[in-house]
N, C-alpha and C. Protein backbone atom coordinates (compact mmCIF):
# COMPACT_ATOMS: atom_id res chain seq x y z
N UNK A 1 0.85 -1.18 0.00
CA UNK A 1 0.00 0.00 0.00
C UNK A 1 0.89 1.24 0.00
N UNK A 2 0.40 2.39 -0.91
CA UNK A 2 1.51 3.10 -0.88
C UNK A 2 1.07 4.44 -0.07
N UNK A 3 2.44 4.94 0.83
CA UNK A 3 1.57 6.07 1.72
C UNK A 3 1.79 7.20 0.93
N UNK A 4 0.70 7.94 1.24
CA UNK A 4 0.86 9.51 0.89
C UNK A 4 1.23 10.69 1.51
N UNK A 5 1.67 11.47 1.39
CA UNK A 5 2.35 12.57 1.98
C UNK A 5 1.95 13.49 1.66
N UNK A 6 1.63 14.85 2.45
CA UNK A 6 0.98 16.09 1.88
C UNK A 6 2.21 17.16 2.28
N UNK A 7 3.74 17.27 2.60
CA UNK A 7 4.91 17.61 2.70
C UNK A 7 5.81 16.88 2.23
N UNK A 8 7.48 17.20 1.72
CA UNK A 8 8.65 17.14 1.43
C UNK A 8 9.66 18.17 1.50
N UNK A 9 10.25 17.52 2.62
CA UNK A 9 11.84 18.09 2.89
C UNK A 9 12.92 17.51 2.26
N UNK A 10 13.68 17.95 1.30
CA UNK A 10 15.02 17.68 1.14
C UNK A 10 16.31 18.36 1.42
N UNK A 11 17.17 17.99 2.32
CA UNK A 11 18.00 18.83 2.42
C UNK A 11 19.27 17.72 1.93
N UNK A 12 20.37 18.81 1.29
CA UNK A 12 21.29 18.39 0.29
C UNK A 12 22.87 19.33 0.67
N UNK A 13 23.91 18.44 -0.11
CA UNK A 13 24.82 19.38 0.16
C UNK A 13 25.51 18.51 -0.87
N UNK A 14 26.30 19.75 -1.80
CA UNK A 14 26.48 19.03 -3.35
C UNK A 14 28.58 19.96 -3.38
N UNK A 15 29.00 18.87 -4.53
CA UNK A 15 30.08 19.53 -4.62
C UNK A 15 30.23 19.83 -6.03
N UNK A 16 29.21 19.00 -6.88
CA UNK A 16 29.37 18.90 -8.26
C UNK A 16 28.03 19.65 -8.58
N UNK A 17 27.00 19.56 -8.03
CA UNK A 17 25.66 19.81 -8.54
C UNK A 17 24.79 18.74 -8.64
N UNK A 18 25.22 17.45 -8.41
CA UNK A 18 24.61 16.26 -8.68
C UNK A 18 23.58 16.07 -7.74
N UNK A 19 23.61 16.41 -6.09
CA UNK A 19 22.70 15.96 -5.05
C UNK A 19 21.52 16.93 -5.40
N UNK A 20 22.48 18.24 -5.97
CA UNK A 20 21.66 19.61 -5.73
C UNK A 20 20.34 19.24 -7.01
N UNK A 21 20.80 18.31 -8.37
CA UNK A 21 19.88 18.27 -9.48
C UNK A 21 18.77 17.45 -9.13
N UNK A 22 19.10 16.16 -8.03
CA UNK A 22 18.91 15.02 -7.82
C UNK A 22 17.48 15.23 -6.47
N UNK A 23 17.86 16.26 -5.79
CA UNK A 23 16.83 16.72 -4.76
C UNK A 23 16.27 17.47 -5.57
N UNK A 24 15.98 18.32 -6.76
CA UNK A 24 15.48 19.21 -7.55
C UNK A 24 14.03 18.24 -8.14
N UNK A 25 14.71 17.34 -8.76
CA UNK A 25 13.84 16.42 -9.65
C UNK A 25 13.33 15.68 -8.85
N UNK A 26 13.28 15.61 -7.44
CA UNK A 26 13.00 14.95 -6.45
C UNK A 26 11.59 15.74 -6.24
N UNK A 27 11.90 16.72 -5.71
CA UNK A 27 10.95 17.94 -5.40
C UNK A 27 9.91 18.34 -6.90
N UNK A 28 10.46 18.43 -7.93
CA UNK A 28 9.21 18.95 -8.58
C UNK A 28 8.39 17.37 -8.89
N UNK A 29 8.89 16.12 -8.72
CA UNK A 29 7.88 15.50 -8.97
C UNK A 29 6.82 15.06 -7.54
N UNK A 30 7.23 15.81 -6.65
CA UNK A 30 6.47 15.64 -5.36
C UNK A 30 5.67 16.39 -5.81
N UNK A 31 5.60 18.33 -5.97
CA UNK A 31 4.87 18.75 -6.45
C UNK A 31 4.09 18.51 -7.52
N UNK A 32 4.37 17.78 -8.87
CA UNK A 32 3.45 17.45 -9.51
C UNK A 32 2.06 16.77 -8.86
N UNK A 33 2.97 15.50 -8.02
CA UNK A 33 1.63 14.83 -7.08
C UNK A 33 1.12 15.91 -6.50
N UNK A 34 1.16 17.07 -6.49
CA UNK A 34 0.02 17.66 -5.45
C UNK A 34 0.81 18.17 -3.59
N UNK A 35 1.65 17.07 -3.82
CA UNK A 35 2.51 17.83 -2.52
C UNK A 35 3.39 18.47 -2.19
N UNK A 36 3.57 19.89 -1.09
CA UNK A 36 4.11 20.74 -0.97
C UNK A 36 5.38 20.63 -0.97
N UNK A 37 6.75 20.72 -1.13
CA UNK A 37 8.01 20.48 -1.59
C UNK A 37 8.95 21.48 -0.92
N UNK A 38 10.03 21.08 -0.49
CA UNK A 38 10.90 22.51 -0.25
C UNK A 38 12.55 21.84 -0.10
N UNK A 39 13.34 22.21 -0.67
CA UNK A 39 14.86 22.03 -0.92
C UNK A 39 15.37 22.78 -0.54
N UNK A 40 16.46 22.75 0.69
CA UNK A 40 17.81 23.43 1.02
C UNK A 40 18.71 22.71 1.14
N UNK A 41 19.90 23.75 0.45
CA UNK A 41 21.30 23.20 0.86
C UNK A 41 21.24 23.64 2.12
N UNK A 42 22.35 22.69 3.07
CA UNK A 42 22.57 22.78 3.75
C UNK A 42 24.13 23.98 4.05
N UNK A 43 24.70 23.88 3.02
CA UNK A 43 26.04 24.70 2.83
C UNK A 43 25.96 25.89 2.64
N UNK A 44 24.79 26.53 2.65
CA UNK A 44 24.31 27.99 2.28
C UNK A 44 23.50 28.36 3.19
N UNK A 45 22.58 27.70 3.98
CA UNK A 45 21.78 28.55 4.72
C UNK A 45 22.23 28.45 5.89
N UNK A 46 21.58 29.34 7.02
CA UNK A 46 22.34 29.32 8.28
C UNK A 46 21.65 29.13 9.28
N UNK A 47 20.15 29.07 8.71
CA UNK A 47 19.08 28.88 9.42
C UNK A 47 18.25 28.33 9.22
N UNK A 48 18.63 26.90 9.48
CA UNK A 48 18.15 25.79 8.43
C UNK A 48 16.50 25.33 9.30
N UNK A 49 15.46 25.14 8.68
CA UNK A 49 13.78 24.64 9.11
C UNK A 49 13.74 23.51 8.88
N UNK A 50 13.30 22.71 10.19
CA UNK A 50 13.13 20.97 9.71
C UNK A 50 11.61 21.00 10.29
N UNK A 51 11.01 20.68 9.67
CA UNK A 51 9.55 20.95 10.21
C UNK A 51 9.47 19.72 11.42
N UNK A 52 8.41 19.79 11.90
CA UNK A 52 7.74 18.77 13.24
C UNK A 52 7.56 17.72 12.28
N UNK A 53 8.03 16.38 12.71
CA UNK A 53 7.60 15.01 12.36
C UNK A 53 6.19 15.19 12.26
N UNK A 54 5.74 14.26 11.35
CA UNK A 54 4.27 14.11 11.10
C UNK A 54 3.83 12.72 10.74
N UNK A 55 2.92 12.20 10.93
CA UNK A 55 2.46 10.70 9.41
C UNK A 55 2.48 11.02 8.48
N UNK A 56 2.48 13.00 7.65
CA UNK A 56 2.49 12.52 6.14
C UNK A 56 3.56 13.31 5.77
N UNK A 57 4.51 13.34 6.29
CA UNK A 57 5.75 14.54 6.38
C UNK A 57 6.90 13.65 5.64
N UNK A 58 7.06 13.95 5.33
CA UNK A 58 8.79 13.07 4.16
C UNK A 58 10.01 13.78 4.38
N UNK A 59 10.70 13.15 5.15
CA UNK A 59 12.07 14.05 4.71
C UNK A 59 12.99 13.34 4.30
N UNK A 60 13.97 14.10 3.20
CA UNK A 60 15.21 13.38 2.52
C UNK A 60 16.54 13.84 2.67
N UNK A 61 17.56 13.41 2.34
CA UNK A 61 18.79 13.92 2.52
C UNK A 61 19.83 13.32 1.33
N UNK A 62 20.24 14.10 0.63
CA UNK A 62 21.39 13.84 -0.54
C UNK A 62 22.44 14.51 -0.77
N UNK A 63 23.60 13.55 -1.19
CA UNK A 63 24.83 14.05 -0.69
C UNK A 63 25.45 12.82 -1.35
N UNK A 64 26.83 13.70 -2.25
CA UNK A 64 27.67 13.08 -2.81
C UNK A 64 27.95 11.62 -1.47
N UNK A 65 28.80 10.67 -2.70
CA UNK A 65 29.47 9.77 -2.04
C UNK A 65 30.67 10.26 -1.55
N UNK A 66 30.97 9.61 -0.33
CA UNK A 66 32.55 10.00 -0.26
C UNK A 66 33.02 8.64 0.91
N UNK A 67 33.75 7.66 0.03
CA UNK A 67 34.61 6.72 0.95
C UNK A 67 32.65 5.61 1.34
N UNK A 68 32.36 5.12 -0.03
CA UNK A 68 31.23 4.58 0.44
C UNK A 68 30.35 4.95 1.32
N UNK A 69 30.03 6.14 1.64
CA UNK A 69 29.03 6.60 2.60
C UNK A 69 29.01 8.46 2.33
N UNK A 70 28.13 8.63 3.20
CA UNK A 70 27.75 10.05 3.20
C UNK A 70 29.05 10.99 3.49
N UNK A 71 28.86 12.02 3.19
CA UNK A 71 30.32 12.96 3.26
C UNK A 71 30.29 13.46 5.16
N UNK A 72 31.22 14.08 5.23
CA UNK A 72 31.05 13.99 7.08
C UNK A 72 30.18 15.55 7.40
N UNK A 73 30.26 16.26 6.70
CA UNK A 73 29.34 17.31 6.68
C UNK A 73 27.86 16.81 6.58
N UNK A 74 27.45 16.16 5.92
CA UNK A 74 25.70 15.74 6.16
C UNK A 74 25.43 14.67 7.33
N UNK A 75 26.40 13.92 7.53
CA UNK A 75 26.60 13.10 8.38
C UNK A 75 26.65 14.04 9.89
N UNK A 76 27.00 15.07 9.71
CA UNK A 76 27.15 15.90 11.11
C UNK A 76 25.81 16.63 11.43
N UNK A 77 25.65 16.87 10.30
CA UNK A 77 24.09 17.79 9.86
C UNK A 77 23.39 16.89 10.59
N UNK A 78 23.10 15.78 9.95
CA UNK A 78 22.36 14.45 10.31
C UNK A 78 22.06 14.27 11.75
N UNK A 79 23.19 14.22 12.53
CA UNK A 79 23.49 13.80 14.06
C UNK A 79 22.50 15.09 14.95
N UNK A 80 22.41 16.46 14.46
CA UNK A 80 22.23 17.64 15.09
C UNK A 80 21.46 17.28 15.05
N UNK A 81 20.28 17.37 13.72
CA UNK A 81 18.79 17.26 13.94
C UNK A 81 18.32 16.96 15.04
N UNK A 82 16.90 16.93 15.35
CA UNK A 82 15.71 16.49 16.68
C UNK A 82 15.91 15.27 16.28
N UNK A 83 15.47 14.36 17.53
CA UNK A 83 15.00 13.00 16.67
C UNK A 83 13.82 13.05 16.69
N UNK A 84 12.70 12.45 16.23
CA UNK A 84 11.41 12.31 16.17
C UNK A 84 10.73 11.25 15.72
N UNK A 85 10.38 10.47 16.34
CA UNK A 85 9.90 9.01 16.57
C UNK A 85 8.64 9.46 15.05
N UNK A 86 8.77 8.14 14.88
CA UNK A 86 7.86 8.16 13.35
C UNK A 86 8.25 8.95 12.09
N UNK A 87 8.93 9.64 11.71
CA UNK A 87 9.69 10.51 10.90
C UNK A 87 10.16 9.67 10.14
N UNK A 88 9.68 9.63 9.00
CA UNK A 88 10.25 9.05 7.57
C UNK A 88 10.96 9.74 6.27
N UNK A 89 11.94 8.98 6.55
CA UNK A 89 13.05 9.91 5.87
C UNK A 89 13.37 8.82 4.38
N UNK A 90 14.36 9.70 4.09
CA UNK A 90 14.95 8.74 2.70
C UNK A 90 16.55 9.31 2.69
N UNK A 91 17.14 8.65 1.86
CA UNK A 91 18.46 9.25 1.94
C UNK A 91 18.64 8.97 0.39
N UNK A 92 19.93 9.77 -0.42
CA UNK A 92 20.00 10.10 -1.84
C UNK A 92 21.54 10.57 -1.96
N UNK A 93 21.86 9.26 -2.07
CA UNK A 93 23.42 8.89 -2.53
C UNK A 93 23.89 9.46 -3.95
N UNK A 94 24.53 10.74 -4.19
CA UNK A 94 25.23 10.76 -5.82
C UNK A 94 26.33 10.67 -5.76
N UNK A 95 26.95 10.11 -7.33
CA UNK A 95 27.96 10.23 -7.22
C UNK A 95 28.43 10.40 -8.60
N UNK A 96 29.82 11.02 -8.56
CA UNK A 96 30.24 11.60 -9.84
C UNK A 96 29.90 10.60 -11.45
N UNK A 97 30.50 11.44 -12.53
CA UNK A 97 30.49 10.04 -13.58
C UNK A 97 31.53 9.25 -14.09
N UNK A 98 32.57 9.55 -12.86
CA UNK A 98 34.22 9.24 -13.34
C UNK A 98 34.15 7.35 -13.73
N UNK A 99 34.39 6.97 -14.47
CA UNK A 99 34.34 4.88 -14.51
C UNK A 99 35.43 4.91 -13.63
């Protein structure tokens, strides 16, 4: 059964542009469905909004690879947040196009 969401958070932190395109296309196809959408880097703002956990609240997080895992900057980001029991998140691994 698939749930629905009437919010989306993505927050991103890009070195190439890849997380930054990747949460973009993320977000306008939330909005197509009808739900409200909102993208920040994390590397630019200083006053970053994580809304209150909800049942239909989505939040995501994308961020280059670095050393098989998240870079230590989102990973730190990550740790700060609230925690909030029920909060469904996603996470959004890019990575360059080097073979």
């Amino acid at each position: 059964m698939a749930e629905i969401f009437s919010s989306l958070s993505v927050y991103f932190i890009t070195g190439t542009g890849n997380a930054a395109s990747a949460s973009g296309w993320v977000a306008d196809e939330a909005i197509r469905a009808g739900i409200t959408a909102r993208v920040t880097d994390i590397a630019s703002e200083d006053n970053i909004f994580l809304p209150p956990a909800s049942e239909n609240s989505l939040t995501g997080f994308a961020y280059p690879t670095h050393g098989f895992n998240a870079i230590p900057a989102m990973i730190y980001f990550m740790l700060r947040l609230p925690g909030g029991e029920g909060r469904k998140v996603f996470l959004m691994n890019t990575r360059g196009g080097l073979k």
